[in-house]
PDB file of N, CA and C in Angstrom:
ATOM      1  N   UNK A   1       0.838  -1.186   0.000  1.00  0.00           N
ATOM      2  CA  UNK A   1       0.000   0.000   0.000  1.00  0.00           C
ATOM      3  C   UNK A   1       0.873   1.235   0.000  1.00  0.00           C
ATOM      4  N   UNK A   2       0.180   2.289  -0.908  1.00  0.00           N
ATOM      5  CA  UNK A   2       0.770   3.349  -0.431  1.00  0.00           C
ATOM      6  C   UNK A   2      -0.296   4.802  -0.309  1.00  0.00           C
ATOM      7  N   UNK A   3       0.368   5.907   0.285  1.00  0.00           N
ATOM      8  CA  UNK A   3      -0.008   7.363   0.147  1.00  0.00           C
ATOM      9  C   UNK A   3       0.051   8.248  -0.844  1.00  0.00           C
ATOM     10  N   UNK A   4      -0.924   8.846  -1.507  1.00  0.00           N
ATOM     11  CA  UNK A   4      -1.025   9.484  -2.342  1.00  0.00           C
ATOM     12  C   UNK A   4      -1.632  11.106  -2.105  1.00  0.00           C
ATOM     13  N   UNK A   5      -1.023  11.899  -2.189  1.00  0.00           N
ATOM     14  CA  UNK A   5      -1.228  13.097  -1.713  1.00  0.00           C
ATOM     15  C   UNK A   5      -1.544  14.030  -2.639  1.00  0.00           C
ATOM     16  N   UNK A   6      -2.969  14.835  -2.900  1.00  0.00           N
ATOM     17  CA  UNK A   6      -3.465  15.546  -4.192  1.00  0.00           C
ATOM     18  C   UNK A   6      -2.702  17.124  -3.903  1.00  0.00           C
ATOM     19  N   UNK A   7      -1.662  17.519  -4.293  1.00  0.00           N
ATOM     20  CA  UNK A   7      -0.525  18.580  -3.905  1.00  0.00           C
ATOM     21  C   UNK A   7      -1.587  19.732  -4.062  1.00  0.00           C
ATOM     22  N   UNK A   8      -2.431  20.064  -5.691  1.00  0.00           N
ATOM     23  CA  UNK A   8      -3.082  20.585  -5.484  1.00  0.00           C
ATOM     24  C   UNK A   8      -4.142  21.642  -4.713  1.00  0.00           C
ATOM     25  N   UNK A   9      -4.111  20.366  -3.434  1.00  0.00           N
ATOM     26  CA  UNK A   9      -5.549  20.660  -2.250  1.00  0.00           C
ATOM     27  C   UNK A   9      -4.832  20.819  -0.706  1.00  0.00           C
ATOM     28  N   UNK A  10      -3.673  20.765  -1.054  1.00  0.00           N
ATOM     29  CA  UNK A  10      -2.255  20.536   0.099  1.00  0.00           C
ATOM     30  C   UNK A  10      -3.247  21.960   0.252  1.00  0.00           C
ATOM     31  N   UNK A  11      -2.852  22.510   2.343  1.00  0.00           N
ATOM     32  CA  UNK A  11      -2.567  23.557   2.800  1.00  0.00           C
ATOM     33  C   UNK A  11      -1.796  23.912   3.669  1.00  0.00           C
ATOM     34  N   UNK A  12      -0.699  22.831   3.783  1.00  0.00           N
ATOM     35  CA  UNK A  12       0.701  22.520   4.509  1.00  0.00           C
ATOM     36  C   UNK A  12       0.338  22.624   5.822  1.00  0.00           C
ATOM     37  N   UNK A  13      -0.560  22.273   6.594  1.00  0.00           N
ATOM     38  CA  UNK A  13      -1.146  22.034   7.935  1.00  0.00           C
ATOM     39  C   UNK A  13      -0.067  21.350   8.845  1.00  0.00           C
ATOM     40  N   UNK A  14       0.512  20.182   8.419  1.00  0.00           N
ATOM     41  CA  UNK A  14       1.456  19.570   9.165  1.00  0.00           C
ATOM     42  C   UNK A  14       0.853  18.414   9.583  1.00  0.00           C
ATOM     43  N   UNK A  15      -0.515  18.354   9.999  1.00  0.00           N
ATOM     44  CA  UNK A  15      -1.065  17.390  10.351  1.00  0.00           C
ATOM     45  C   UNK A  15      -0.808  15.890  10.269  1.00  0.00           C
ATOM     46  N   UNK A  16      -0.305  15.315   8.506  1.00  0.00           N
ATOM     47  CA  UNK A  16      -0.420  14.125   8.166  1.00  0.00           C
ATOM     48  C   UNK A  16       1.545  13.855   8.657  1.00  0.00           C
ATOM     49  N   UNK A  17       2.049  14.750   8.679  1.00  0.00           N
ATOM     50  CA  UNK A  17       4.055  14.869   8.721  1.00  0.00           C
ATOM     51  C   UNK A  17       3.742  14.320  10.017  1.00  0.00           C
ATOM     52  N   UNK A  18       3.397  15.331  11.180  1.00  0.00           N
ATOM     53  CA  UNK A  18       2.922  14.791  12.186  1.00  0.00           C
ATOM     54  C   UNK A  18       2.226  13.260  12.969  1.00  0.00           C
ATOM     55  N   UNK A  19       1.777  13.458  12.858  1.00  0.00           N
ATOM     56  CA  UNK A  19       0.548  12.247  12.593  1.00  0.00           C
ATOM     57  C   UNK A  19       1.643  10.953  12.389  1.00  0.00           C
ATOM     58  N   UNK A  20       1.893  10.855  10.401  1.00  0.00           N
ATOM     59  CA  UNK A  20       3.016   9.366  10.605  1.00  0.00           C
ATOM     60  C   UNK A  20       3.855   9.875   9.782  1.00  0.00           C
ATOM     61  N   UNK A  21       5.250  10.428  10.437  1.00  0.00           N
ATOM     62  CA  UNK A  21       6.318  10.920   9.456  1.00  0.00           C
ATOM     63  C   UNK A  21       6.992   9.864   8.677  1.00  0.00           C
ATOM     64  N   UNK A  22       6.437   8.303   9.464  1.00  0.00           N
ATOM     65  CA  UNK A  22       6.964   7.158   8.324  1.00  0.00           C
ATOM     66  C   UNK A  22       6.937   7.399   6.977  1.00  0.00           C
ATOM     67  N   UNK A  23       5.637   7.708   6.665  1.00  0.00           N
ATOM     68  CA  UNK A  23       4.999   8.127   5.716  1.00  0.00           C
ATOM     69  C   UNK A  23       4.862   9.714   4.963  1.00  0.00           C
ATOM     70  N   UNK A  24       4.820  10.212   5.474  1.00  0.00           N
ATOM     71  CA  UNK A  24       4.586  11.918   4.941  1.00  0.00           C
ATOM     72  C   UNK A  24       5.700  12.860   5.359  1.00  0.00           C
ATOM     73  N   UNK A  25       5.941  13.963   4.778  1.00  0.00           N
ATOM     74  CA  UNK A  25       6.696  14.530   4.537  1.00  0.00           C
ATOM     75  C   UNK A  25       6.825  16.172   4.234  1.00  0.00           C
ATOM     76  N   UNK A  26       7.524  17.111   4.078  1.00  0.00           N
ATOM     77  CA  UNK A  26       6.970  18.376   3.570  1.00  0.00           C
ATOM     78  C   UNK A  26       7.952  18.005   2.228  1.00  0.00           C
ATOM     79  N   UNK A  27       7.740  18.767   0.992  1.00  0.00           N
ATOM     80  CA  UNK A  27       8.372  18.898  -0.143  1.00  0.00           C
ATOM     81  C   UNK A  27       9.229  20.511  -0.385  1.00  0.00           C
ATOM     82  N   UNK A  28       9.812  20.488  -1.086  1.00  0.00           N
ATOM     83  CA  UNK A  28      10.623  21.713  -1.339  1.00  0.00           C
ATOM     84  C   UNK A  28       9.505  23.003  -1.247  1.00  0.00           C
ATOM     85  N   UNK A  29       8.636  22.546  -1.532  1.00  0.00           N
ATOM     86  CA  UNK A  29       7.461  23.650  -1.896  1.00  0.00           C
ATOM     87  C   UNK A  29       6.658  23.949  -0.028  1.00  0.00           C
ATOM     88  N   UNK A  30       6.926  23.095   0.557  1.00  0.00           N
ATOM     89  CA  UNK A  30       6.175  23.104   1.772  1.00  0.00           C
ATOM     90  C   UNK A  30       5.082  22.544   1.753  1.00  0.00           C
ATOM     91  N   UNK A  31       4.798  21.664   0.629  1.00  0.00           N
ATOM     92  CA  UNK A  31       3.530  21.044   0.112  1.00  0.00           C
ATOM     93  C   UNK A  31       3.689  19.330   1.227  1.00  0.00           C
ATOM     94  N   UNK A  32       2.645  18.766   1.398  1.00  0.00           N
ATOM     95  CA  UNK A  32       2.757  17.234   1.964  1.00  0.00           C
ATOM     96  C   UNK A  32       2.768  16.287   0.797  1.00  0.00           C
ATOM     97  N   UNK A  33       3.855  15.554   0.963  1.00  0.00           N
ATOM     98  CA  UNK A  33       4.065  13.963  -0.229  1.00  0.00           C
ATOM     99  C   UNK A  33       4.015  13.110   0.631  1.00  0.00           C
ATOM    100  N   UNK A  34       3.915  12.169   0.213  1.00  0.00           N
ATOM    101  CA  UNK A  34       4.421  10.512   0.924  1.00  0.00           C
ATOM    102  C   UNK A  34       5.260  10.023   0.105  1.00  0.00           C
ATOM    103  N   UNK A  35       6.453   9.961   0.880  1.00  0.00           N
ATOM    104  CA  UNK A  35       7.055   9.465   0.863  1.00  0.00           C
ATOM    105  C   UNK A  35       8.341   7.753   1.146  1.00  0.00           C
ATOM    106  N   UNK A  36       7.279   7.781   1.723  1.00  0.00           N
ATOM    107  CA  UNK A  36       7.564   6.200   2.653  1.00  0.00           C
ATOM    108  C   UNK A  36       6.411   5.430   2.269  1.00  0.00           C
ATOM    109  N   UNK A  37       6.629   3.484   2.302  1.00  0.00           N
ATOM    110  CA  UNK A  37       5.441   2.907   2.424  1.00  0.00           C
ATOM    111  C   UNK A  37       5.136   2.834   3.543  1.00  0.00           C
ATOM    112  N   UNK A  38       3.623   2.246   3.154  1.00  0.00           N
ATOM    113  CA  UNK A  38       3.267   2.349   4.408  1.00  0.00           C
ATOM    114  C   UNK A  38       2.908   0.783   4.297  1.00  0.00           C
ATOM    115  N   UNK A  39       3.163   0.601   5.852  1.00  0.00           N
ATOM    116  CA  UNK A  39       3.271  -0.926   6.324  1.00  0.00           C
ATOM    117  C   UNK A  39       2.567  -1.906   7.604  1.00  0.00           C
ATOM    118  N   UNK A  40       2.344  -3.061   7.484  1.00  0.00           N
ATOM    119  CA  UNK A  40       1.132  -2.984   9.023  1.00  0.00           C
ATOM    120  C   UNK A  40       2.034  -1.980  10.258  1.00  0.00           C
ATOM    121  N   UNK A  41       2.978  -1.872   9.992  1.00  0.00           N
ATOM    122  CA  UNK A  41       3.379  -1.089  10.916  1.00  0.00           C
ATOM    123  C   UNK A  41       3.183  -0.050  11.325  1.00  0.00           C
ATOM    124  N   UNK A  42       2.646   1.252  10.198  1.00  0.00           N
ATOM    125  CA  UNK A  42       2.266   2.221  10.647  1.00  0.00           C
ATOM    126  C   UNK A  42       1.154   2.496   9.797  1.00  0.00           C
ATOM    127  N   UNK A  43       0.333   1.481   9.701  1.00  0.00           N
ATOM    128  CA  UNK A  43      -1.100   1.904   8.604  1.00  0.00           C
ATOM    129  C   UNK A  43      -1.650   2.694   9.509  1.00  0.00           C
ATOM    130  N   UNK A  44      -2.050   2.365  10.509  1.00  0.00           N
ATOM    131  CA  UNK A  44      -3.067   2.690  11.422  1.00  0.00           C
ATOM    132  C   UNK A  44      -2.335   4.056  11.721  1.00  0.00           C
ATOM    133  N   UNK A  45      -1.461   4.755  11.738  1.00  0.00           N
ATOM    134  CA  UNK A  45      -0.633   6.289  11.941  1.00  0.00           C
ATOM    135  C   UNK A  45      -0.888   6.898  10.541  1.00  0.00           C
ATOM    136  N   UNK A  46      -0.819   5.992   9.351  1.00  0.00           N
ATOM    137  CA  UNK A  46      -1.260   6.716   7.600  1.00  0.00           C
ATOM    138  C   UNK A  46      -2.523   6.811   7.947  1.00  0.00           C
ATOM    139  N   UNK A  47      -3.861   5.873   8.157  1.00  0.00           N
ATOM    140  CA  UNK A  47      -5.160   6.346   8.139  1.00  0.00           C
ATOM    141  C   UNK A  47      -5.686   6.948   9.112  1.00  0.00           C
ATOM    142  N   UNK A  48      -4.698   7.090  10.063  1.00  0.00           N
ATOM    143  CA  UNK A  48      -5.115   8.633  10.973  1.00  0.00           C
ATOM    144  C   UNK A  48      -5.244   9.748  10.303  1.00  0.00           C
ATOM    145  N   UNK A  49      -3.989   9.862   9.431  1.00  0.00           N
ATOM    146  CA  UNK A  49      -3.494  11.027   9.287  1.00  0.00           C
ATOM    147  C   UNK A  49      -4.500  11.284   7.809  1.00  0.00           C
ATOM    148  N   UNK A  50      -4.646  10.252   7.197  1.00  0.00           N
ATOM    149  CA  UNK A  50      -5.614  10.855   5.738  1.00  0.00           C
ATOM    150  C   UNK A  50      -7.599  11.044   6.755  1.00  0.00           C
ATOM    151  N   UNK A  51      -7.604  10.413   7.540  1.00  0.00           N
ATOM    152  CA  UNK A  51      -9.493  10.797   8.135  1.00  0.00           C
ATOM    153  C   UNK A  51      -9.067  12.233   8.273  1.00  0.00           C
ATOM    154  N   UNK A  52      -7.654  12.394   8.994  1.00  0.00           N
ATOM    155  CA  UNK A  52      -7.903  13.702   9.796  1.00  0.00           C
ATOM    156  C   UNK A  52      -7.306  14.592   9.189  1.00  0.00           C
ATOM    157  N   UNK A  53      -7.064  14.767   7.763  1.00  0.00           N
ATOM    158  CA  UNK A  53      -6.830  15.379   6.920  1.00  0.00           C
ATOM    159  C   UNK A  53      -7.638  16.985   6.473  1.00  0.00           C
ATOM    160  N   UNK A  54      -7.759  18.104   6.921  1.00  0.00           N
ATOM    161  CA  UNK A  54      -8.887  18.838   6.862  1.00  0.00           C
ATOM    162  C   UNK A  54      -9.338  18.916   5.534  1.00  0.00           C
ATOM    163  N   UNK A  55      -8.409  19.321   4.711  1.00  0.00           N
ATOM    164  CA  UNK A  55      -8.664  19.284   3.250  1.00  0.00           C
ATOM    165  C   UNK A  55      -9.137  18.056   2.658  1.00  0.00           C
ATOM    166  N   UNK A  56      -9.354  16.770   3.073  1.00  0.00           N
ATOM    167  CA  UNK A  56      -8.995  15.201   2.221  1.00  0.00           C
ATOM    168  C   UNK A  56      -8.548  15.300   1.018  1.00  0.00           C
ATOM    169  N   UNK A  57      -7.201  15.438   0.847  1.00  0.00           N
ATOM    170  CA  UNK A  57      -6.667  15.284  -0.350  1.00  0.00           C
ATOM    171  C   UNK A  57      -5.608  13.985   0.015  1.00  0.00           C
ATOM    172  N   UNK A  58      -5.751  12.938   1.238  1.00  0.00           N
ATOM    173  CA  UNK A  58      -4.347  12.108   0.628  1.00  0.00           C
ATOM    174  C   UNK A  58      -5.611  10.588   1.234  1.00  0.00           C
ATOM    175  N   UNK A  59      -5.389   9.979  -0.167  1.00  0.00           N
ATOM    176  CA  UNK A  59      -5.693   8.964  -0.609  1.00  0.00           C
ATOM    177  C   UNK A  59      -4.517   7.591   0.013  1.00  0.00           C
ATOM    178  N   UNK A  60      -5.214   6.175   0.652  1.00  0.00           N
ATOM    179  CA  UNK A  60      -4.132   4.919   0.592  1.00  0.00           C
ATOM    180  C   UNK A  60      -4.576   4.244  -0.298  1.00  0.00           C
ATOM    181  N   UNK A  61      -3.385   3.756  -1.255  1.00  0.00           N
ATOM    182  CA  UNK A  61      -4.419   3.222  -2.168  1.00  0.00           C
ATOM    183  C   UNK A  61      -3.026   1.830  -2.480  1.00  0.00           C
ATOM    184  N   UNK A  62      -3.719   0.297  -2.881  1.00  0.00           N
ATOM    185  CA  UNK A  62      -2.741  -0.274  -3.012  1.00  0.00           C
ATOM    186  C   UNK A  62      -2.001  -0.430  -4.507  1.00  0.00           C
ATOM    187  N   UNK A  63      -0.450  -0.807  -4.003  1.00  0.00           N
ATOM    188  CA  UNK A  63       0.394  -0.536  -5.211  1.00  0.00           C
ATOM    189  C   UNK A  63       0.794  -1.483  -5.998  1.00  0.00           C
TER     190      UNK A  63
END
C-alpha cells in the first residue's frame, strides 16, 4: 500500500508529517508527499493522518 497526496488541495497544515512521518513529509514547496510505504506497521498512523486530513486530499491506495 501506499499514500497518495493531491498537492493541489495541500494547505501545509502539518497534520499528516505529524501524525506518521513514516509516511509523509513536507516537499521543497512546503507542500505534503508521501514518501515512505506504508506498512502494518504504521497503517493505522497513515489512516489517521488521511481521516484527519482537513482538506482530504491524501488517498491509501494499493500498489
Amino acid at each position: 500500500m501506499k499514500a497518495v497526496v493531491n498537492k493541489e488541495g495541500c494547505i501545509s497544515c502539518g497534520l499528516c508529517v505529524n501524525t506518521c512521518p513514516e509516511v509523509f513529509e513536507f516537499d521543497e514547496d512546503g507542500l505534503s508527499e508521501a514518501t515512505g510505504q506504508i506498512t502494518e506497521e504504521n497503517y493505522a498512523s497513515a489512516e489517521s493522518a488521511r481521516t484527519a486530513c482537513p482538506v482530504a486530499v491524501i488517498d491509501i491506495i494499493d500498489d
